[in-house]
C-alpha atoms as a PDB file:
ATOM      1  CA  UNK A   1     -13.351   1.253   3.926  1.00  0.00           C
ATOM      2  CA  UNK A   2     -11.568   0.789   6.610  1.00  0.00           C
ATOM      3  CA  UNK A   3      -9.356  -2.549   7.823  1.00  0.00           C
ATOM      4  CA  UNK A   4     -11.289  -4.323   9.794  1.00  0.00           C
ATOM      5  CA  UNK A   5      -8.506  -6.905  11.256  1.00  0.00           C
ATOM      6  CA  UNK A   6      -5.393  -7.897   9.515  1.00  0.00           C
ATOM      7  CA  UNK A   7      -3.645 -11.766   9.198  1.00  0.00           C
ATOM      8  CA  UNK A   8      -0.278 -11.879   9.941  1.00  0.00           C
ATOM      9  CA  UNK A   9       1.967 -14.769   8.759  1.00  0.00           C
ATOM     10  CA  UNK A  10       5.327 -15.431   9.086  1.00  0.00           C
ATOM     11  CA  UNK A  11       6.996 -16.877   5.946  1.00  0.00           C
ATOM     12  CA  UNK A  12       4.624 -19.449   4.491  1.00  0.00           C
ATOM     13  CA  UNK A  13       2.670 -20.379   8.195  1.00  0.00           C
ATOM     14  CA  UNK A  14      -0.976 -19.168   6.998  1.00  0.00           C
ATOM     15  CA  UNK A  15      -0.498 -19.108   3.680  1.00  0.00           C
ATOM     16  CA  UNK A  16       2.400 -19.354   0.771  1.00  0.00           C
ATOM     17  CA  UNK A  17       4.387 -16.508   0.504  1.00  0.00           C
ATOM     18  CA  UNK A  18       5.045 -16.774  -2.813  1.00  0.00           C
ATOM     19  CA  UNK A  19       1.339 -16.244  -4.295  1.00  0.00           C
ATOM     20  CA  UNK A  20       2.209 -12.681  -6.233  1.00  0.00           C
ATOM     21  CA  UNK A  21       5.060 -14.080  -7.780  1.00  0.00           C
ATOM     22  CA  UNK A  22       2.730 -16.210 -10.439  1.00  0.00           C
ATOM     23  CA  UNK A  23       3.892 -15.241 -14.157  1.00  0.00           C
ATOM     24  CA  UNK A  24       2.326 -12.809 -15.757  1.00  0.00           C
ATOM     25  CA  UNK A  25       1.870 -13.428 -19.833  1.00  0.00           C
ATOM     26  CA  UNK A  26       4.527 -11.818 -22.228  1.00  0.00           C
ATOM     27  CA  UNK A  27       5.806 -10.103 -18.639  1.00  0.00           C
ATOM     28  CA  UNK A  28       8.531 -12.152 -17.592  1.00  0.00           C
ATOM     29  CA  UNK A  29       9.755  -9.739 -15.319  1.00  0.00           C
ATOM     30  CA  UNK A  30       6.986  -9.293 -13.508  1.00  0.00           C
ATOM     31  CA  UNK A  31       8.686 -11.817 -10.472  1.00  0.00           C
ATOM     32  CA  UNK A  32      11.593  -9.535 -10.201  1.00  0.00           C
ATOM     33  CA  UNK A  33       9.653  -6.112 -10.378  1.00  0.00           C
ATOM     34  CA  UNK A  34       7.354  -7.331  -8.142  1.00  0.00           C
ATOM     35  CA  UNK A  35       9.808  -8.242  -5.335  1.00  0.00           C
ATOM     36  CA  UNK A  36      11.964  -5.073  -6.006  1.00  0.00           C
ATOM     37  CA  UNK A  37       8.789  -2.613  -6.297  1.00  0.00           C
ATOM     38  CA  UNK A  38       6.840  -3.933  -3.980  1.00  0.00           C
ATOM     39  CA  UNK A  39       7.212  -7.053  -1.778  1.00  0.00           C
ATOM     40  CA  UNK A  40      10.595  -5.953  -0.263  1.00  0.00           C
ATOM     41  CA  UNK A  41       9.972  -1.871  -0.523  1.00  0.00           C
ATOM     42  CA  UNK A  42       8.669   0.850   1.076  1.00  0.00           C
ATOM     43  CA  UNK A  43       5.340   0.537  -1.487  1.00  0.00           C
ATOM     44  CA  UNK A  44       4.892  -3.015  -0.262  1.00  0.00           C
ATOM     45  CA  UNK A  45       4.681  -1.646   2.960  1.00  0.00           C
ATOM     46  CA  UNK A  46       2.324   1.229   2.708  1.00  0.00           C
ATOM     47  CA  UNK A  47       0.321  -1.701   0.661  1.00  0.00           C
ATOM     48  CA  UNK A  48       0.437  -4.391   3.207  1.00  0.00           C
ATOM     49  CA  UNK A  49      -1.031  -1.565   5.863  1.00  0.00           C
ATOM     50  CA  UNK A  50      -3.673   0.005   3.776  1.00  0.00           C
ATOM     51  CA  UNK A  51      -1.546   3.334   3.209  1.00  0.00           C
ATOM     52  CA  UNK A  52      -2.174   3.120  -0.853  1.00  0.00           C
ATOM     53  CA  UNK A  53      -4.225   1.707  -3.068  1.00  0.00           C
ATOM     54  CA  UNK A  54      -3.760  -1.346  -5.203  1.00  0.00           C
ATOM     55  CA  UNK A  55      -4.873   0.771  -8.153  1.00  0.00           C
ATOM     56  CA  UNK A  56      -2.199   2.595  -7.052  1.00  0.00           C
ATOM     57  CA  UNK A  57       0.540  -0.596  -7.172  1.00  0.00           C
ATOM     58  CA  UNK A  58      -0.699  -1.021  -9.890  1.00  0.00           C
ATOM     59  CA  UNK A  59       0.186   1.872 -12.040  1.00  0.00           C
ATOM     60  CA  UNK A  60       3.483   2.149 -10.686  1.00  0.00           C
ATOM     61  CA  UNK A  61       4.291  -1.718 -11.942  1.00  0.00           C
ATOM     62  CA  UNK A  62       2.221  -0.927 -15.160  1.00  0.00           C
ATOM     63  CA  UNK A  63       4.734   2.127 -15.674  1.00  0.00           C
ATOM     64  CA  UNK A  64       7.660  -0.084 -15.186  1.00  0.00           C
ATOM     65  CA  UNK A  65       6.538  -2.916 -17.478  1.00  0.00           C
ATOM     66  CA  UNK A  66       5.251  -1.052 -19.846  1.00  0.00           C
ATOM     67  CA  UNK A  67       1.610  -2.224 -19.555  1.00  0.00           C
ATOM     68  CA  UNK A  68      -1.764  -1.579 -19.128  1.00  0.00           C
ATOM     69  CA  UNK A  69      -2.864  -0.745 -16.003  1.00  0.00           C
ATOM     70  CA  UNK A  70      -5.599  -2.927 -15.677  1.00  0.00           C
ATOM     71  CA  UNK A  71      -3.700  -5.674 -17.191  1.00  0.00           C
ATOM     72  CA  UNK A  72      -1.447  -5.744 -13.795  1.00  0.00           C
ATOM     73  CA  UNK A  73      -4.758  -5.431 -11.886  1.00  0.00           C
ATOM     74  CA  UNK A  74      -6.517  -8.459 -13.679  1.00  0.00           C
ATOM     75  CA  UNK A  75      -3.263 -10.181 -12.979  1.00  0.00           C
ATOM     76  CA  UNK A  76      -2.836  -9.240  -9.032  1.00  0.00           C
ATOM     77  CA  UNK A  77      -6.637 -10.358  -8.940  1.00  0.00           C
ATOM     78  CA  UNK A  78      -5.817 -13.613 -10.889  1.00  0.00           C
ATOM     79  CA  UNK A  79      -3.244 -13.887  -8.334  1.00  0.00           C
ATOM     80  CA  UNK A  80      -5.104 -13.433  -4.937  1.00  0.00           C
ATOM     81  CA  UNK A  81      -7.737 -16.065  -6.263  1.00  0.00           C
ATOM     82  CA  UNK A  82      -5.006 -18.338  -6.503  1.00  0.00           C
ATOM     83  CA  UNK A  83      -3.241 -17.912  -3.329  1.00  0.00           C
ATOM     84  CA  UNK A  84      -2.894 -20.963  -0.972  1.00  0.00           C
ATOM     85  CA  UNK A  85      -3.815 -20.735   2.657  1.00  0.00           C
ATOM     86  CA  UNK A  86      -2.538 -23.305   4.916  1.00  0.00           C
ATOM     87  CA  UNK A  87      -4.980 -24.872   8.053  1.00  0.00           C
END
């Protein structure tokens, strides 16, 4: 599918930054991974510009927690439901 328009904030002004970073149970490194994988990497990157998949993010957290894959995807969805926009 492709992107049909993007949102761009900068640091909290449409929405909180932080909405990812929610804990994820019996993963309590999942904040930490999360920024080091993805938020402040190249994945994060491709991510953020529809260059991979979030399956994809996915596995590659999964591998480094040691989890179920689609335990880190229920989570990311858990998370984007939860994320805060800002009018």
């Amino acid at each position: 599918m492709p992107i049909k328009f993007i949102l761009w904030g900068f640091g909290d002004t449409l929405a909180d930054e932080n909405w990812m970073l929610a804990p994820m149970a019996e993963t309590p490194d999942w904040p930490k991974l999360y920024c080091e994988r993805v938020r402040g990497a190249a994945l994060g990157r491709l991510w953020n510009t529809g260059g991979v998949s979030t399956r994809r993010v996915a596995a590659e957290l999964a591998a480094a927690l040691r989890v179920e894959i689609d335990a880190v995807i229920a989570h990311m969805d858990m998370c984007s439901r939860q994320a805060r926009f800002f009018s």
